[in-house]
PDB file of N, CA and C in Angstrom:
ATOM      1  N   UNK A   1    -133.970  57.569 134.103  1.00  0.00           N
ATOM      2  CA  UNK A   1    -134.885  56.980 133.160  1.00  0.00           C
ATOM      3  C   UNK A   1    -136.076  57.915 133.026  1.00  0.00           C
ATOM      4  N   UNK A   2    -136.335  58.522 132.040  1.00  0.00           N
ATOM      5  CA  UNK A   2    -137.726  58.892 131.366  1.00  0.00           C
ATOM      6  C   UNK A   2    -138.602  58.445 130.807  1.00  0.00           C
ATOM      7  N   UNK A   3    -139.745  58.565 131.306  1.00  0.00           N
ATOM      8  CA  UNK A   3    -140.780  57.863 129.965  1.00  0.00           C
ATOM      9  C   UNK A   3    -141.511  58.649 130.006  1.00  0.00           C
ATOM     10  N   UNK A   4    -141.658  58.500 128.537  1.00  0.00           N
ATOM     11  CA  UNK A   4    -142.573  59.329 127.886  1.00  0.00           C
ATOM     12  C   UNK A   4    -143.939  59.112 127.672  1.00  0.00           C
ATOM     13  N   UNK A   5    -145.009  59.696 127.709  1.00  0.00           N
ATOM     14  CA  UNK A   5    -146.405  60.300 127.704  1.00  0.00           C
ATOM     15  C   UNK A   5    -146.939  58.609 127.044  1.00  0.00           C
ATOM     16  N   UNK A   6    -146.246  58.261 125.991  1.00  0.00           N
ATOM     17  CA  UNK A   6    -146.810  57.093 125.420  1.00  0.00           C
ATOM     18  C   UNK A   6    -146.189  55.654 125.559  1.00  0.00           C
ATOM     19  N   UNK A   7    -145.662  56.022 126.886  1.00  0.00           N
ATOM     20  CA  UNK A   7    -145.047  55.093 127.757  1.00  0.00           C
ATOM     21  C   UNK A   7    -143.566  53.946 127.009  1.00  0.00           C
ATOM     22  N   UNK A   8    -142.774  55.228 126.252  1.00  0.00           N
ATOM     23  CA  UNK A   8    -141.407  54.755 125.850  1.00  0.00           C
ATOM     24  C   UNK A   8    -140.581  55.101 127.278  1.00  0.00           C
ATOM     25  N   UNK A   9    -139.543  54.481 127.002  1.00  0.00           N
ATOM     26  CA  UNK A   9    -138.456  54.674 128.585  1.00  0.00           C
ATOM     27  C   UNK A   9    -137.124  55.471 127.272  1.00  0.00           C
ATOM     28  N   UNK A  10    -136.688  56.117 128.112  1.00  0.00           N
ATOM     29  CA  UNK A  10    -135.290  56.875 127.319  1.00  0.00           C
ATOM     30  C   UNK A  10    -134.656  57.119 128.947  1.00  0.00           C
ATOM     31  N   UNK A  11    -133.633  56.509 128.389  1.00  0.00           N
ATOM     32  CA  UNK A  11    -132.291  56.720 129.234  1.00  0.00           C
ATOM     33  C   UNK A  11    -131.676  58.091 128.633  1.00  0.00           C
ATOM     34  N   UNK A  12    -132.152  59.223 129.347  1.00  0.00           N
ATOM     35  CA  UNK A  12    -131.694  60.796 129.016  1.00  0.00           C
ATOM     36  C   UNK A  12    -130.254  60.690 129.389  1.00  0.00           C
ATOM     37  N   UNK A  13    -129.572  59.969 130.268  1.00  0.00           N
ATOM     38  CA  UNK A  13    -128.421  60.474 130.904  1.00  0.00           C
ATOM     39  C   UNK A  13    -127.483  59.531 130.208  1.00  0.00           C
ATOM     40  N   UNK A  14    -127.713  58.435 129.619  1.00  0.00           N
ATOM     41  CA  UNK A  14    -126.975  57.842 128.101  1.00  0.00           C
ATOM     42  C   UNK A  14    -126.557  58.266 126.803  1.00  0.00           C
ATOM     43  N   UNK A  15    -127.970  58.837 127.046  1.00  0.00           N
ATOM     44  CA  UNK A  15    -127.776  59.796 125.692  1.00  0.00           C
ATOM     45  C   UNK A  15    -126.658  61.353 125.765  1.00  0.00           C
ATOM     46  N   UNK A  16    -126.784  62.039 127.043  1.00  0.00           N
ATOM     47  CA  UNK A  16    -126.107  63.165 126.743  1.00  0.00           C
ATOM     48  C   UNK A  16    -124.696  62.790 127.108  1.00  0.00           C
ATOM     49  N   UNK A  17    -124.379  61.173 127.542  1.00  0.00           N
ATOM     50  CA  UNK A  17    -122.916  61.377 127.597  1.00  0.00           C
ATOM     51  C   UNK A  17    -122.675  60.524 126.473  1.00  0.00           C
ATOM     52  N   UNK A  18    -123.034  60.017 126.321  1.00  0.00           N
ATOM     53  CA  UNK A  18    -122.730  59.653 124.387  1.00  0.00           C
ATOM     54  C   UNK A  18    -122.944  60.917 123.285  1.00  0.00           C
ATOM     55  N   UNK A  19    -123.680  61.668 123.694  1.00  0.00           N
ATOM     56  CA  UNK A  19    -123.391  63.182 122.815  1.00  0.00           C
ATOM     57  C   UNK A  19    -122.358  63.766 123.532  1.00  0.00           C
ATOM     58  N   UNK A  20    -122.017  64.128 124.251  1.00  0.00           N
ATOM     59  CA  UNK A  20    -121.241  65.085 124.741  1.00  0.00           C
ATOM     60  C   UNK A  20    -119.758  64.068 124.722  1.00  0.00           C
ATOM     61  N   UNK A  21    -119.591  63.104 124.327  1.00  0.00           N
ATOM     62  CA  UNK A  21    -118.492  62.499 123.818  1.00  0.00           C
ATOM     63  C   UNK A  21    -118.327  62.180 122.705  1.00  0.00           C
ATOM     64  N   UNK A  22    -119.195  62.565 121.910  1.00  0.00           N
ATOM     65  CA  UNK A  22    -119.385  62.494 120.296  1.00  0.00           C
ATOM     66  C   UNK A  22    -119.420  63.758 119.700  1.00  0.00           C
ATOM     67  N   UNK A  23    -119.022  64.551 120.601  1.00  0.00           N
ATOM     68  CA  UNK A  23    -119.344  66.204 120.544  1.00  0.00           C
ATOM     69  C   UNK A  23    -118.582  66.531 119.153  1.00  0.00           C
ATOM     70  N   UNK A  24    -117.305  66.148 118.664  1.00  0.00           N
ATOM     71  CA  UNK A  24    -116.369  66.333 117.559  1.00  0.00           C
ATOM     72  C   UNK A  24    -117.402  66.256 116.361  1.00  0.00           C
ATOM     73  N   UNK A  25    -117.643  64.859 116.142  1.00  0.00           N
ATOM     74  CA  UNK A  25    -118.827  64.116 114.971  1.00  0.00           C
ATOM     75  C   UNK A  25    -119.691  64.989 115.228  1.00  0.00           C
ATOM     76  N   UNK A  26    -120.632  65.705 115.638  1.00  0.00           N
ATOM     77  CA  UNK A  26    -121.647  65.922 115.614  1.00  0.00           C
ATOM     78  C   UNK A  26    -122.078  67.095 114.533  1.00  0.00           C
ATOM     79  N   UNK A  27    -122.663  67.342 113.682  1.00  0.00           N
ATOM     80  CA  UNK A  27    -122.820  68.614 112.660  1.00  0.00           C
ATOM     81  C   UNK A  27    -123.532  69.617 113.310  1.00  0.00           C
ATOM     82  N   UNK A  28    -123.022  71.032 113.165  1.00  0.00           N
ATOM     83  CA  UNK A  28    -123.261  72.073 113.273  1.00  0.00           C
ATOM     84  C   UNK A  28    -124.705  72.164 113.699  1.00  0.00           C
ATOM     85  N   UNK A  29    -126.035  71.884 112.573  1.00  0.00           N
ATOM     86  CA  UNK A  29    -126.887  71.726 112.986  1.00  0.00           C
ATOM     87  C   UNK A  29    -127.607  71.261 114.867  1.00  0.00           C
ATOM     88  N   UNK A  30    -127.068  69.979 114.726  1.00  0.00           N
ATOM     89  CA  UNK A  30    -127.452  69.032 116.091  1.00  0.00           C
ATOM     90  C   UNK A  30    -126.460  69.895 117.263  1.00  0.00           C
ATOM     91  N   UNK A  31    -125.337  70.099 116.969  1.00  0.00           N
ATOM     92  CA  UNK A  31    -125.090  71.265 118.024  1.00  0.00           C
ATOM     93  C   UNK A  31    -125.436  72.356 118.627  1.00  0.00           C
ATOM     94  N   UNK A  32    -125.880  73.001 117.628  1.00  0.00           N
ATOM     95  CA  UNK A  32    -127.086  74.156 117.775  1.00  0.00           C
ATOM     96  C   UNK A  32    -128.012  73.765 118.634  1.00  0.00           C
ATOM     97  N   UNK A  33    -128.817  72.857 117.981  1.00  0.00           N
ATOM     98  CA  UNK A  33    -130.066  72.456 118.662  1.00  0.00           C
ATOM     99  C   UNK A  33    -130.096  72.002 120.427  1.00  0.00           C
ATOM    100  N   UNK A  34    -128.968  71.163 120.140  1.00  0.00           N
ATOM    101  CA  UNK A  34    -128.651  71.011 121.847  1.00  0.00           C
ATOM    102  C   UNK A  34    -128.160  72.420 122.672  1.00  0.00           C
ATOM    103  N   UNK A  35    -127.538  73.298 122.421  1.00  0.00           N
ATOM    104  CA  UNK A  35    -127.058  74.169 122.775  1.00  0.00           C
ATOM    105  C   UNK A  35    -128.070  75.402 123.073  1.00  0.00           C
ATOM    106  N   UNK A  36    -129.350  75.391 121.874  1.00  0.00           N
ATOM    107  CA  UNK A  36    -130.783  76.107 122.266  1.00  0.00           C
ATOM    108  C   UNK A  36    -131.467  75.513 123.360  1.00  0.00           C
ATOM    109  N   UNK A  37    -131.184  74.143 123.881  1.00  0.00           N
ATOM    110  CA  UNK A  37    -131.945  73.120 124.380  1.00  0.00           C
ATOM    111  C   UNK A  37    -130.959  73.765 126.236  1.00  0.00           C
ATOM    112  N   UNK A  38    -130.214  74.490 126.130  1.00  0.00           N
ATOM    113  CA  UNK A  38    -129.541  74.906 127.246  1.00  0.00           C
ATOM    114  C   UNK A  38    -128.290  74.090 127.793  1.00  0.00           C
ATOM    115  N   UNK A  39    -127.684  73.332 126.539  1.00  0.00           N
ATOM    116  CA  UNK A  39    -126.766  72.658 127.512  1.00  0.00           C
ATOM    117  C   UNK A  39    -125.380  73.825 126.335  1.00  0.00           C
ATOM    118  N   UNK A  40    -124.604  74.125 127.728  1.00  0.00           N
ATOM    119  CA  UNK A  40    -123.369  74.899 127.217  1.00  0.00           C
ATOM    120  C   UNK A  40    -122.191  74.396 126.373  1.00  0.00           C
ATOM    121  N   UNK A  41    -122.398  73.253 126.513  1.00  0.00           N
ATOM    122  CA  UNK A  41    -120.898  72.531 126.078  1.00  0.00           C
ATOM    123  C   UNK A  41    -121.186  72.260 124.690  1.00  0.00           C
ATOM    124  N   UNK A  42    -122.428  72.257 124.415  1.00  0.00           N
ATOM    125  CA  UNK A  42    -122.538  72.474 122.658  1.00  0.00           C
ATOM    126  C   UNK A  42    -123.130  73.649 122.039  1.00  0.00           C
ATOM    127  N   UNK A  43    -122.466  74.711 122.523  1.00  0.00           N
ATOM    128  CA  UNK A  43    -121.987  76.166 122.088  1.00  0.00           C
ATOM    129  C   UNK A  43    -121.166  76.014 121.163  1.00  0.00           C
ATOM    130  N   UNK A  44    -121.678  76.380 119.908  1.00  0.00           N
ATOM    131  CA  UNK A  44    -120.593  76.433 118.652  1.00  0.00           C
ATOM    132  C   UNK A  44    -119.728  77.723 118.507  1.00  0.00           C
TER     133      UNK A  44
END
């Protein structure tokens, strides 16, 4: 769980396995971005 500066909560580790299982759907763009963001598996 994360929260953020203005005291939202984000479940980070929900989110990247719902991306990284949505990896197909995802557009070129948002792949990129995660993939600058350092995660390998969304290397286009």
């Amino acid at each position: 769980m994360e929260v953020l500066p203005d005291g939202t909560e984000i479940r980070l580790g929900v989110f990247l396995s719902n991306s990284k299982s949505r990896r197909a759907k995802l557009s070129a763009d948002k792949l990129q971005a995660l993939a600058d963001l350092g995660l390998d598996w969304a290397a286009v």
